[in-house]
PDB file of N, CA and C in Angstrom:
ATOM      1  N   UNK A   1     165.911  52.429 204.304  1.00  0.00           N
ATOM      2  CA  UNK A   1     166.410  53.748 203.970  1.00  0.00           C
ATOM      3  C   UNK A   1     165.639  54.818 204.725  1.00  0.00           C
ATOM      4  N   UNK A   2     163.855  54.510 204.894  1.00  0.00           N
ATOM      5  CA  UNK A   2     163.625  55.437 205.741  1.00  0.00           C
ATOM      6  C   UNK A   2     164.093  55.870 207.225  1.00  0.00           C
ATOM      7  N   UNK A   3     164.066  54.846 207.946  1.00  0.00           N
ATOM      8  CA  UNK A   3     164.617  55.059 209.143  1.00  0.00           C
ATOM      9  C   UNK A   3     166.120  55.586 209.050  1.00  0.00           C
ATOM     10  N   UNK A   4     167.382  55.160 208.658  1.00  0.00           N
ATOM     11  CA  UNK A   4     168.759  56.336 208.292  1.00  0.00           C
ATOM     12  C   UNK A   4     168.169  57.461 207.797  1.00  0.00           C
ATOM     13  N   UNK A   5     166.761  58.343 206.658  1.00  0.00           N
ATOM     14  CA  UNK A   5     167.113  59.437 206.778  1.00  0.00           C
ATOM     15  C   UNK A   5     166.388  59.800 208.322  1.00  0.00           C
ATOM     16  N   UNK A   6     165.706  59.702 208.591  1.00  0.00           N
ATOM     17  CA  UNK A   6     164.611  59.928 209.327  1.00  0.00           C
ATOM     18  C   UNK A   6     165.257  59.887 210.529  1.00  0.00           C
ATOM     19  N   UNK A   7     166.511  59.384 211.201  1.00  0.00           N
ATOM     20  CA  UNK A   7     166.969  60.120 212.257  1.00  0.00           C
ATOM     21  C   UNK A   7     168.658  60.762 211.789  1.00  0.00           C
ATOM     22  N   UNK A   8     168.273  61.037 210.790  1.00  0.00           N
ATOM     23  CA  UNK A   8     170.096  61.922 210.313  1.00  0.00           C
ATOM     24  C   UNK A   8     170.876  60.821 209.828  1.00  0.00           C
ATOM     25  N   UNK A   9     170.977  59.715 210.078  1.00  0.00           N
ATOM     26  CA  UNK A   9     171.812  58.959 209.786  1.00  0.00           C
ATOM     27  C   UNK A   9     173.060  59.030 208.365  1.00  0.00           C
ATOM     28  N   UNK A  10     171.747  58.739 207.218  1.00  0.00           N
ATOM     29  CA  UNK A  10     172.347  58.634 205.994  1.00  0.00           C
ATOM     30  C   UNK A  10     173.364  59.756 205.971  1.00  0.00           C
ATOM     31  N   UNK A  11     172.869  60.980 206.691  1.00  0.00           N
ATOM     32  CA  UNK A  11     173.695  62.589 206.219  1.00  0.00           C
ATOM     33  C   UNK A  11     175.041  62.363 206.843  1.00  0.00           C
ATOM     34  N   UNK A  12     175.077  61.683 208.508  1.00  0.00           N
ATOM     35  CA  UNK A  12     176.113  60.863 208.530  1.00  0.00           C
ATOM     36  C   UNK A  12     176.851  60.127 208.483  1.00  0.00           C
ATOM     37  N   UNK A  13     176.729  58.912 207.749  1.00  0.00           N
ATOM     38  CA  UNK A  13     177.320  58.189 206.921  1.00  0.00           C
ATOM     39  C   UNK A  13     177.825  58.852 205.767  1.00  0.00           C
ATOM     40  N   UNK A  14     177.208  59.891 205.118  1.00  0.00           N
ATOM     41  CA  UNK A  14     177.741  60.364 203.973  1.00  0.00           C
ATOM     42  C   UNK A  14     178.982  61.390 204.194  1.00  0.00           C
ATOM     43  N   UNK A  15     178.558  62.195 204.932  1.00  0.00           N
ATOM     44  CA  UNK A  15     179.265  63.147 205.608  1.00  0.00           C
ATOM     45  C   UNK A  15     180.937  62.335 205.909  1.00  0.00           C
ATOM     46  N   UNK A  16     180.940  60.848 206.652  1.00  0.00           N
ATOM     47  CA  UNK A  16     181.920  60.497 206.781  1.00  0.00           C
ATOM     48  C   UNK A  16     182.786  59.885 205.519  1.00  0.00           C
ATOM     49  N   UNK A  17     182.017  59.169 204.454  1.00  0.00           N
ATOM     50  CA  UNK A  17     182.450  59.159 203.536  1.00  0.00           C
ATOM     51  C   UNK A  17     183.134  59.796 202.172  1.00  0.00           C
ATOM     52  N   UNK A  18     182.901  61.473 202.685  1.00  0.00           N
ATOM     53  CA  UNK A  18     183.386  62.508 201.742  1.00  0.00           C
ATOM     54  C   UNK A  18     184.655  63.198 202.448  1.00  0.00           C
ATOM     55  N   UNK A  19     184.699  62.758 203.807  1.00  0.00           N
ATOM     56  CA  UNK A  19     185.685  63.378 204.900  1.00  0.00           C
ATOM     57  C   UNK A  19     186.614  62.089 204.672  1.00  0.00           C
ATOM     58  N   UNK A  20     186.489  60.564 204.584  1.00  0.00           N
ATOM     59  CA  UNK A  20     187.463  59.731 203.969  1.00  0.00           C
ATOM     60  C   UNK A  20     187.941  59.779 202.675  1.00  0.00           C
ATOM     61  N   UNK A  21     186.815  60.190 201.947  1.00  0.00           N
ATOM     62  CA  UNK A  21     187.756  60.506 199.986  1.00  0.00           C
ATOM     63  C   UNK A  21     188.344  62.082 200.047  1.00  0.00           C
ATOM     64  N   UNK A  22     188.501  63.260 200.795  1.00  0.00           N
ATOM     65  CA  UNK A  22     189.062  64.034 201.004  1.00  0.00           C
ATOM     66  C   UNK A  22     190.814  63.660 201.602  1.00  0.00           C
ATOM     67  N   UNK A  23     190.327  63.335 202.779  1.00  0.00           N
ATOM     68  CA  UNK A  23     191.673  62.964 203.568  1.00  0.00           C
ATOM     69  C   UNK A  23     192.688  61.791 202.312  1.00  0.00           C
ATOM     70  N   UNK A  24     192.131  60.782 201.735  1.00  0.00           N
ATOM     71  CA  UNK A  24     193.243  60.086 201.109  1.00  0.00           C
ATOM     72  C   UNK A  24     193.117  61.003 200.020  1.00  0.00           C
ATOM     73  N   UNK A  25     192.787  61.948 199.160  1.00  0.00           N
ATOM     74  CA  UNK A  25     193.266  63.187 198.081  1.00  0.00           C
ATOM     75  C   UNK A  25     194.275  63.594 198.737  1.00  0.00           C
ATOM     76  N   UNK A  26     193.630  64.487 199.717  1.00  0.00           N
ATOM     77  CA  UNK A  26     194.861  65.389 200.509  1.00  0.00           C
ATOM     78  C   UNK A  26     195.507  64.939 201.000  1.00  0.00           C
ATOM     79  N   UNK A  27     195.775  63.730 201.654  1.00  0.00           N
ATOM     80  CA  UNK A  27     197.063  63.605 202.952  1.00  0.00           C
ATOM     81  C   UNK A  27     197.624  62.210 202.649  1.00  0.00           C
ATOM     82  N   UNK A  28     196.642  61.443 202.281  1.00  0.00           N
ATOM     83  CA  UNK A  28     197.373  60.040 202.230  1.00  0.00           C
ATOM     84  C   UNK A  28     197.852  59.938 200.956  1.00  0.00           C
ATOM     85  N   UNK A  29     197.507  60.580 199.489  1.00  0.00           N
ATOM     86  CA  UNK A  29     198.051  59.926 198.453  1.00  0.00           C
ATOM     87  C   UNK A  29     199.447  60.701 198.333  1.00  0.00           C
ATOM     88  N   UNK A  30     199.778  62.053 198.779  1.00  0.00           N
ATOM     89  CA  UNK A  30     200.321  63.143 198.973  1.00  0.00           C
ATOM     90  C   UNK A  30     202.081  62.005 200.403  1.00  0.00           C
ATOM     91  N   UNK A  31     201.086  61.742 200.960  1.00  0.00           N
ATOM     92  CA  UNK A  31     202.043  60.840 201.413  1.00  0.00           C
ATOM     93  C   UNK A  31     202.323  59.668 201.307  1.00  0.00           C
ATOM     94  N   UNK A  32     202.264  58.846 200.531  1.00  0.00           N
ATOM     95  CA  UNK A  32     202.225  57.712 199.806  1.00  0.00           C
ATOM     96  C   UNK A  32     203.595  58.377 198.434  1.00  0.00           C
ATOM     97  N   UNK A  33     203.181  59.161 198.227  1.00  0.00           N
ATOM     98  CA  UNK A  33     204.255  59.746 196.804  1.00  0.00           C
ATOM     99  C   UNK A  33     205.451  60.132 197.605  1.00  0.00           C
ATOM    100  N   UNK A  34     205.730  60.532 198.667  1.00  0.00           N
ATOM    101  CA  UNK A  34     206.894  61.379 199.455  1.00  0.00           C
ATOM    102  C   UNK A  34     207.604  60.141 200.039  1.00  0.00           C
ATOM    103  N   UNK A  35     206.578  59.061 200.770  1.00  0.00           N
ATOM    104  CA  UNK A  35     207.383  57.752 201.418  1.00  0.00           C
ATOM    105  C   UNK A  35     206.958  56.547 200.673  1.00  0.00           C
ATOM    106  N   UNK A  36     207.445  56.083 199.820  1.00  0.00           N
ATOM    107  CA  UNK A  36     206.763  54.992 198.939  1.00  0.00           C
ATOM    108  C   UNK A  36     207.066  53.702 199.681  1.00  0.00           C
ATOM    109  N   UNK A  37     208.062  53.584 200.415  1.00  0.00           N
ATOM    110  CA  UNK A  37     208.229  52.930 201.134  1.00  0.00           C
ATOM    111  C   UNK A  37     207.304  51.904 202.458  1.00  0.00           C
ATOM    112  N   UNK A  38     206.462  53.098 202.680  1.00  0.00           N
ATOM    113  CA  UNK A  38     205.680  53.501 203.927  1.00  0.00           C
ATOM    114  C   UNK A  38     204.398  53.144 203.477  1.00  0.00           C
ATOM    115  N   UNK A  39     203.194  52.890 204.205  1.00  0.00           N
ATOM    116  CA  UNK A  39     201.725  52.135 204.090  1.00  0.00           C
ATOM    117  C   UNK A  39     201.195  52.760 204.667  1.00  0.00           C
ATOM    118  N   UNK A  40     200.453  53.134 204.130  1.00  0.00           N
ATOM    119  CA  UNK A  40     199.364  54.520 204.558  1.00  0.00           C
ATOM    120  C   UNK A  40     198.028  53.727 204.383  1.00  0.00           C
ATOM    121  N   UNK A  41     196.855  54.147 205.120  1.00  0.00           N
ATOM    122  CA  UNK A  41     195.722  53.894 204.768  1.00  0.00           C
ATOM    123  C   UNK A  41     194.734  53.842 205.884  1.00  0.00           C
ATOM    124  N   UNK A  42     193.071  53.679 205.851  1.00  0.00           N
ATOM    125  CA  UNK A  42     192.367  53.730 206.848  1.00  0.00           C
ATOM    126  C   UNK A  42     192.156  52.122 207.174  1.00  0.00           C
ATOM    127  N   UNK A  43     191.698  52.375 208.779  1.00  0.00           N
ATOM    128  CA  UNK A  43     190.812  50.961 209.340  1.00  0.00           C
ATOM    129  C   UNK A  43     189.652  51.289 209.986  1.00  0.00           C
ATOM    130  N   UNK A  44     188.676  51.115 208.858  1.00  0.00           N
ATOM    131  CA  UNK A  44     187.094  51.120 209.308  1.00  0.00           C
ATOM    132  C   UNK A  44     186.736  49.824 210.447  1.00  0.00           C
ATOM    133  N   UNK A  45     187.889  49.265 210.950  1.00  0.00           N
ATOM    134  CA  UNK A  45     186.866  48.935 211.669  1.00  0.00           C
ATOM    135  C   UNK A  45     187.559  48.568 213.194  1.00  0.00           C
ATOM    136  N   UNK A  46     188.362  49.874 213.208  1.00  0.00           N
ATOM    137  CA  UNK A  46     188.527  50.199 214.809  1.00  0.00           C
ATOM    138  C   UNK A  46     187.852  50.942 215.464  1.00  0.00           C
ATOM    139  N   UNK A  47     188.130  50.307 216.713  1.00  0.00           N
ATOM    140  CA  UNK A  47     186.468  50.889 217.916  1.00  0.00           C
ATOM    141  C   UNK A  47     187.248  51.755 219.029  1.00  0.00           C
ATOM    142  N   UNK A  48     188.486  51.808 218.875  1.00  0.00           N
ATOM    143  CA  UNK A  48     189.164  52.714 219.612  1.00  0.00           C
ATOM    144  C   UNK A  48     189.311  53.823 219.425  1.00  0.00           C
ATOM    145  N   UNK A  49     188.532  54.668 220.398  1.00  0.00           N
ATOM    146  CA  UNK A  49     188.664  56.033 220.214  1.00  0.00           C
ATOM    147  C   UNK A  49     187.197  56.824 220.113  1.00  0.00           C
ATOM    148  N   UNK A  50     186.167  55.519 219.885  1.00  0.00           N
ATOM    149  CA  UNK A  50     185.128  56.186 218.893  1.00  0.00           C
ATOM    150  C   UNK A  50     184.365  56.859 220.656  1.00  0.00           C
ATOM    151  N   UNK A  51     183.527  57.757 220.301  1.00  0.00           N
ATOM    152  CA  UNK A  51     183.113  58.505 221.384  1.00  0.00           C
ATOM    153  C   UNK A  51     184.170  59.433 222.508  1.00  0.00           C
ATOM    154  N   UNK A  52     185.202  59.250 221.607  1.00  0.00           N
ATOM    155  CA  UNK A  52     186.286  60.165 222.038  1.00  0.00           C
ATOM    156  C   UNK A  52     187.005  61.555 221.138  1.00  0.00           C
ATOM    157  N   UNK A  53     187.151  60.514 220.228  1.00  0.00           N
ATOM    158  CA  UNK A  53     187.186  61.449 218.883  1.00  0.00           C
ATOM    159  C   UNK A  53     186.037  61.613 217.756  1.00  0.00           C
ATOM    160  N   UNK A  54     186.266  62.945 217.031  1.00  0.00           N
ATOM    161  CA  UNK A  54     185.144  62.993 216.327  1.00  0.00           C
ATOM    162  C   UNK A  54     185.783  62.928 215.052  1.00  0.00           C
ATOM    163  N   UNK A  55     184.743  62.560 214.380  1.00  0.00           N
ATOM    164  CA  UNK A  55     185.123  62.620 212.629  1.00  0.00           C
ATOM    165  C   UNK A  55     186.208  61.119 212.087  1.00  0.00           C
ATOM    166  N   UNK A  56     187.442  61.747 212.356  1.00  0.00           N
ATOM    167  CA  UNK A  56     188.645  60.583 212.698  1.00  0.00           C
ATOM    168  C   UNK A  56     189.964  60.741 213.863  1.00  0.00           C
ATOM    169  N   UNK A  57     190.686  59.472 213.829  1.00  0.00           N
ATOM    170  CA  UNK A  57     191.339  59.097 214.095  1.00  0.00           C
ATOM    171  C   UNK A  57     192.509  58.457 213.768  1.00  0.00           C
ATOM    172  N   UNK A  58     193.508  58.685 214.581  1.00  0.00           N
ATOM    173  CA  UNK A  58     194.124  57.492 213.667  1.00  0.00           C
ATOM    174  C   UNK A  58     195.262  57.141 214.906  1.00  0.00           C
ATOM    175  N   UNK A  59     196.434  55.615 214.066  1.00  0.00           N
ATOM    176  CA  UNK A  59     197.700  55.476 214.694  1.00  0.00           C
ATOM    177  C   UNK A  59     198.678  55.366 213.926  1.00  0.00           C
ATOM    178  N   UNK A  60     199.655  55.786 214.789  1.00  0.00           N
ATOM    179  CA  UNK A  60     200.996  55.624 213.498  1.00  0.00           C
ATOM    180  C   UNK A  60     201.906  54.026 214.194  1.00  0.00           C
ATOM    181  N   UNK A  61     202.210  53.326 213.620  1.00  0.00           N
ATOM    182  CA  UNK A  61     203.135  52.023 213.789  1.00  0.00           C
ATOM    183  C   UNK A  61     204.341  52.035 213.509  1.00  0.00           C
ATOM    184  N   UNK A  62     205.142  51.682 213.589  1.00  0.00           N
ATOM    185  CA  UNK A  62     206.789  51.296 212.919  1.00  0.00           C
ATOM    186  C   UNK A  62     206.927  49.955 213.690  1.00  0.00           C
ATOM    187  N   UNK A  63     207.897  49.164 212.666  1.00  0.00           N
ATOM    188  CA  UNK A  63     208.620  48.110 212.903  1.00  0.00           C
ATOM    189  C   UNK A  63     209.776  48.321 213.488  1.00  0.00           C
ATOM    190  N   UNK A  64     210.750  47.577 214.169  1.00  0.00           N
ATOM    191  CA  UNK A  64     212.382  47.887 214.376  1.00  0.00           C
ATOM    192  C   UNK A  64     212.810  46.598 213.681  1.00  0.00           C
ATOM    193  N   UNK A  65     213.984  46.149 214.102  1.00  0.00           N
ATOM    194  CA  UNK A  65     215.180  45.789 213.325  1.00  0.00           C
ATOM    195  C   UNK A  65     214.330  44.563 213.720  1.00  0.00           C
ATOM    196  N   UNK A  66     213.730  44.456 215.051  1.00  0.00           N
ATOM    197  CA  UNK A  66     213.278  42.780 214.827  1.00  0.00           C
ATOM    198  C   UNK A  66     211.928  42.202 214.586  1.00  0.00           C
ATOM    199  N   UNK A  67     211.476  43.225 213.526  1.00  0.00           N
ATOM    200  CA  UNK A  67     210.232  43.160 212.808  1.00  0.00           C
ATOM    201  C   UNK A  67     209.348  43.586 213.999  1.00  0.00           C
ATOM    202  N   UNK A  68     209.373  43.703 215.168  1.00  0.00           N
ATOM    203  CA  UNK A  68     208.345  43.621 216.242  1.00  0.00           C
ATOM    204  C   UNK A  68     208.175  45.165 215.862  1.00  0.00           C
ATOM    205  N   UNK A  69     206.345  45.035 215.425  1.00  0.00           N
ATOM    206  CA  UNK A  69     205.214  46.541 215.261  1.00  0.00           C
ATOM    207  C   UNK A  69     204.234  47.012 216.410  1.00  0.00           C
ATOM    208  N   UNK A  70     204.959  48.244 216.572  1.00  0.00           N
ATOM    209  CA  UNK A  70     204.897  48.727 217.595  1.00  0.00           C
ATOM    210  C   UNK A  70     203.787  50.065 217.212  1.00  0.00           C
ATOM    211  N   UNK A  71     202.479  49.985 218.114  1.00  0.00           N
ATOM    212  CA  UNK A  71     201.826  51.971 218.069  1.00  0.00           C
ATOM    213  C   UNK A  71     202.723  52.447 218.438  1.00  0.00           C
ATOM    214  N   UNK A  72     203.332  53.689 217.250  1.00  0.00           N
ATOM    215  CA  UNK A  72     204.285  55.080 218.470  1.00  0.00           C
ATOM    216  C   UNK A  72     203.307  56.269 218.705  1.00  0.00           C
ATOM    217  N   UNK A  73     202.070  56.409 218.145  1.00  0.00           N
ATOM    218  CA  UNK A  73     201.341  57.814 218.246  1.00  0.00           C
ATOM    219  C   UNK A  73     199.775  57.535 217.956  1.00  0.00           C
ATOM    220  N   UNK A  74     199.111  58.023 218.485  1.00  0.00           N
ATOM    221  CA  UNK A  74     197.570  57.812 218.571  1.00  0.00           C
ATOM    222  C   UNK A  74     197.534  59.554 218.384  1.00  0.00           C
ATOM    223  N   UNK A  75     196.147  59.985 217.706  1.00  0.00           N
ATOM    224  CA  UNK A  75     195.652  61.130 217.475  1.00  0.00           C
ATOM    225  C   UNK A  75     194.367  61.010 216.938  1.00  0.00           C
ATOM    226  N   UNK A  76     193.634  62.336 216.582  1.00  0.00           N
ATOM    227  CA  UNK A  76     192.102  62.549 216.401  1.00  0.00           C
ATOM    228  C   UNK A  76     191.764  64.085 216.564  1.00  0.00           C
ATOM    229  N   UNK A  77     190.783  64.371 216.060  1.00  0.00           N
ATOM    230  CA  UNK A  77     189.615  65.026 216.203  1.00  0.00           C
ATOM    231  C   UNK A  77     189.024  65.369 217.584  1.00  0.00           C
ATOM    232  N   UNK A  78     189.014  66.306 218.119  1.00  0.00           N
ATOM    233  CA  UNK A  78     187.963  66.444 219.253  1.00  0.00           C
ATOM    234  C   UNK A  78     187.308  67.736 219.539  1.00  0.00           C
ATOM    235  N   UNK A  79     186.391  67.508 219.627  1.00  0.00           N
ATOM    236  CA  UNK A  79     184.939  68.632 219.943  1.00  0.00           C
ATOM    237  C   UNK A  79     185.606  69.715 221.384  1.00  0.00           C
ATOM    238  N   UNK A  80     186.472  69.443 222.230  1.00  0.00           N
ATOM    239  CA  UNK A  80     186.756  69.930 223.095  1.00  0.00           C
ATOM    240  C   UNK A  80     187.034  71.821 223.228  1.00  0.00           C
ATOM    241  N   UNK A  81     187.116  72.093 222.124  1.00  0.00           N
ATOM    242  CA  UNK A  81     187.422  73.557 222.090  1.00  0.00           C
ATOM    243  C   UNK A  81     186.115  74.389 221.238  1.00  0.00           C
ATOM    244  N   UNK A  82     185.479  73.258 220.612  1.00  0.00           N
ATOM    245  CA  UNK A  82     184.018  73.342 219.826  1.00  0.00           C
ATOM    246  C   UNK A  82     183.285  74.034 221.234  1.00  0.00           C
ATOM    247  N   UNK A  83     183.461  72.920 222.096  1.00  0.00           N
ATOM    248  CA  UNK A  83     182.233  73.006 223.634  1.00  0.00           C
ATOM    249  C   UNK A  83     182.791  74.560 224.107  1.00  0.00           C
ATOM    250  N   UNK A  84     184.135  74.484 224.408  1.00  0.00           N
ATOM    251  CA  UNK A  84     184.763  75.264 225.349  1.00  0.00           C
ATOM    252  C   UNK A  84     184.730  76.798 224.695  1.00  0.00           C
ATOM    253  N   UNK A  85     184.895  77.209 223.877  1.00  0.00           N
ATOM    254  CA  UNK A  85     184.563  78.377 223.159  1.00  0.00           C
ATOM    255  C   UNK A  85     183.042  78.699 222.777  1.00  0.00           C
ATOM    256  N   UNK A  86     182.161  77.298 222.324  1.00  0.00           N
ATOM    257  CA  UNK A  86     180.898  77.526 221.744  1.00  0.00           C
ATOM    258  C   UNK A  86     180.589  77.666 220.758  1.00  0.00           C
ATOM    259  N   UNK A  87     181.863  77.774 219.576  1.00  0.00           N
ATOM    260  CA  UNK A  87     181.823  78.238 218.259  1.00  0.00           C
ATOM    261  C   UNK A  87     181.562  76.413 217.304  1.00  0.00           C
ATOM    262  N   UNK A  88     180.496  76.325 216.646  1.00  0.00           N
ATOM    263  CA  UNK A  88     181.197  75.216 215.974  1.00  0.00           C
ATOM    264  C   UNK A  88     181.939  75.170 214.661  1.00  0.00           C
ATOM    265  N   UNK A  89     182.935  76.407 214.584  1.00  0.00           N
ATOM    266  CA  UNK A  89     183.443  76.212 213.920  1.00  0.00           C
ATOM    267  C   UNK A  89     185.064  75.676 214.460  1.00  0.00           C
ATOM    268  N   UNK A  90     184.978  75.298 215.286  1.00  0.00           N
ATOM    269  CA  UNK A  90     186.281  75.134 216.227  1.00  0.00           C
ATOM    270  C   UNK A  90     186.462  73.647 215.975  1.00  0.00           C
ATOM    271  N   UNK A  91     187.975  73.400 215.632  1.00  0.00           N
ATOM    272  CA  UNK A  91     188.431  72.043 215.647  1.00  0.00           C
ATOM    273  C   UNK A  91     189.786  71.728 216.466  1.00  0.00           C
ATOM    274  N   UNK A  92     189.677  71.015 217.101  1.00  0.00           N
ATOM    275  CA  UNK A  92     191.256  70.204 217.614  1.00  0.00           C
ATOM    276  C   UNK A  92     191.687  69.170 217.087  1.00  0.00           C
ATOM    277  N   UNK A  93     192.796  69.192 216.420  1.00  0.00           N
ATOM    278  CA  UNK A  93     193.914  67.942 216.590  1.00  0.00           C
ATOM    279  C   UNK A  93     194.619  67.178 217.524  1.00  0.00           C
ATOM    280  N   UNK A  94     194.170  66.840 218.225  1.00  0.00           N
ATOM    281  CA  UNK A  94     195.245  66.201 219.317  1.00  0.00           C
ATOM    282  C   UNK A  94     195.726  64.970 218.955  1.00  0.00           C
ATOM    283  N   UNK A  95     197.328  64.813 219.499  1.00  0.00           N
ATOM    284  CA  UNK A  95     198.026  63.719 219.163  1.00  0.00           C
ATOM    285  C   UNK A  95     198.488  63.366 220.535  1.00  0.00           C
ATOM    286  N   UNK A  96     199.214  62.090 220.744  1.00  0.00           N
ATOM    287  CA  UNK A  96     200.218  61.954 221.435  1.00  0.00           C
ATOM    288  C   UNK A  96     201.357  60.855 220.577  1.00  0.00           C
ATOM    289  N   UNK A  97     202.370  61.075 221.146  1.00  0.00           N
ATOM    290  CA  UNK A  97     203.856  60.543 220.581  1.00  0.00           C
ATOM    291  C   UNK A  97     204.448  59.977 221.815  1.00  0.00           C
ATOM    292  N   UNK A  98     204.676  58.673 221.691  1.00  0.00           N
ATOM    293  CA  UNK A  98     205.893  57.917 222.303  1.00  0.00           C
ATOM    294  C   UNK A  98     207.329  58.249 222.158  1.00  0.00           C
ATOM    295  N   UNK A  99     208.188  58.901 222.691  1.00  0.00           N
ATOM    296  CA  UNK A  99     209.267  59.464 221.589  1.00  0.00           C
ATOM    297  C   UNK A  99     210.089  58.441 223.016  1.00  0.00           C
ATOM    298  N   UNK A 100     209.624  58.455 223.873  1.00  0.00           N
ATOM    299  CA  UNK A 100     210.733  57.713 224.986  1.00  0.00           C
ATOM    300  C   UNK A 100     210.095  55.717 224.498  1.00  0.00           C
ATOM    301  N   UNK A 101     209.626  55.612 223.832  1.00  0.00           N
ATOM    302  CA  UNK A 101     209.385  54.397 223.777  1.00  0.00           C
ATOM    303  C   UNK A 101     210.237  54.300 221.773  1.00  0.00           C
ATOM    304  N   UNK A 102     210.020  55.182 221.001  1.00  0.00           N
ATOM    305  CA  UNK A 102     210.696  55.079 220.340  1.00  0.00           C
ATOM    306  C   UNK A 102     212.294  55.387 220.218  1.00  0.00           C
ATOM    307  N   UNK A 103     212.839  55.830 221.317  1.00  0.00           N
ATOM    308  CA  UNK A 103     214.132  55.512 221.529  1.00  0.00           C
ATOM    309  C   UNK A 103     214.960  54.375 222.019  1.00  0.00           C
ATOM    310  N   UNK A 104     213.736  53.875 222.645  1.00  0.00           N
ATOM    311  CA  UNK A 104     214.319  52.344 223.498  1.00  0.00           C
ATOM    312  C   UNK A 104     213.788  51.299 222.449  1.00  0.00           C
ATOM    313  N   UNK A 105     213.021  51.170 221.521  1.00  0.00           N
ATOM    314  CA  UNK A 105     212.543  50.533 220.788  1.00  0.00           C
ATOM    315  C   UNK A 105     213.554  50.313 219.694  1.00  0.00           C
ATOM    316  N   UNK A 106     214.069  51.199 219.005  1.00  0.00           N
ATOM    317  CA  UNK A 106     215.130  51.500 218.249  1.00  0.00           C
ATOM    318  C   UNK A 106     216.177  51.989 218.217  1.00  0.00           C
ATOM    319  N   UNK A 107     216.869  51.969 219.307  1.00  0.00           N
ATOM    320  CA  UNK A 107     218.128  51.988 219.804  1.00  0.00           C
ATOM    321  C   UNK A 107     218.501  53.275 219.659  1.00  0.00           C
ATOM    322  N   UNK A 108     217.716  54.141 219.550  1.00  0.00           N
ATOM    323  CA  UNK A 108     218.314  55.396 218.630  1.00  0.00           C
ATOM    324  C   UNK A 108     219.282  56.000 220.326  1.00  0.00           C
ATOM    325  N   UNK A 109     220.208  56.750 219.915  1.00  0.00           N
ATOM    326  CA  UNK A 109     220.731  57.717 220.361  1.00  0.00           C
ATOM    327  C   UNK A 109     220.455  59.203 220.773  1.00  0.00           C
ATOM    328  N   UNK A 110     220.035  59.283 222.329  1.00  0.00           N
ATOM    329  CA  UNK A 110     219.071  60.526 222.218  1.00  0.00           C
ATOM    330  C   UNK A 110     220.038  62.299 222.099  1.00  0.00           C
ATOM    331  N   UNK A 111     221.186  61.811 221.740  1.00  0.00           N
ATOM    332  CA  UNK A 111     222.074  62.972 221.536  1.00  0.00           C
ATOM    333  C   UNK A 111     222.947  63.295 220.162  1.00  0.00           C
ATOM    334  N   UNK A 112     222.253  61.907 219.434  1.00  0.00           N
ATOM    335  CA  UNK A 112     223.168  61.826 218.004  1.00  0.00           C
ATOM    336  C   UNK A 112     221.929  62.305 217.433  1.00  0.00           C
ATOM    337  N   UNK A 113     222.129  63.665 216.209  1.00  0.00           N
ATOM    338  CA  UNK A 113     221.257  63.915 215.360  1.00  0.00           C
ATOM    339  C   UNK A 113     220.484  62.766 214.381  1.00  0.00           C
ATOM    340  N   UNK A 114     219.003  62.829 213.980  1.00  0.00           N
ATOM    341  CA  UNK A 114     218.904  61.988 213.308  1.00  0.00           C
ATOM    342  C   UNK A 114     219.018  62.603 211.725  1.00  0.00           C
ATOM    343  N   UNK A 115     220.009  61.654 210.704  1.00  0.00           N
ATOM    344  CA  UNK A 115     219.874  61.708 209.499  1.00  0.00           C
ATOM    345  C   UNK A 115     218.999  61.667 208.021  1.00  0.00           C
ATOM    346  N   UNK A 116     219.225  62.878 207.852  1.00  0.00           N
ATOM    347  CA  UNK A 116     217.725  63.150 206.761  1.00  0.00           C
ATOM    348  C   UNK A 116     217.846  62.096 206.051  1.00  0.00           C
TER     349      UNK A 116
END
């Protein structure tokens, strides 16, 4: 225990653990009630991303018609506007979306509205 406090550690470990029981209050149980359907949740123990993003991360998946699960969107946290302004109160969201891989993936129609 001495050595985690003794170079910050514990404060970050903790720090991340109050930023994971926040996020499933706010966002995941919140969406879990809206798509019950749908599987929400974290994976502690992906290495993708880490030293890229800060705090978290995440991906979004879908299945199609022939069960084959597919990443459509990767996103995170990044310090990039923290540095670039100087303020640390500065946060980014950045995402990206497959939307041309989820059209060919799922046959969708890129001129037929999709149905609520």
């Amino acid at each position: 225990m001495y050595c985690l406090k003794k170079r910050g550690a514990f404060k970050r470990v903790k720090h991340s653990l109050d930023l994971l029981k926040k996020l499933q209050r706010e966002l995941l149980e919140p969406l879990e009630r809206e798509y019950p359907e749908t599987r929400f949740g974290f994976d502690l123990e992906r290495t993708a991303g880490i030293g890229y993003y800060t705090d978290f991360c995440f991906h979004v998946f879908g299945k199609n018609e022939s069960h084959l699960r597919l990443q459509l969107a990767d996103g995170g946290l990044t310090d990039w506007t923290r540095k670039l302004l100087q303020s640390k109160k500065e946060m980014l969201l950045a995402t990206g979306f497959g939307a041309d891989l989820v059209q060919k993936m799922f046959h969708l129609d890129p001129y037929k509205p999709i149905a609520p």
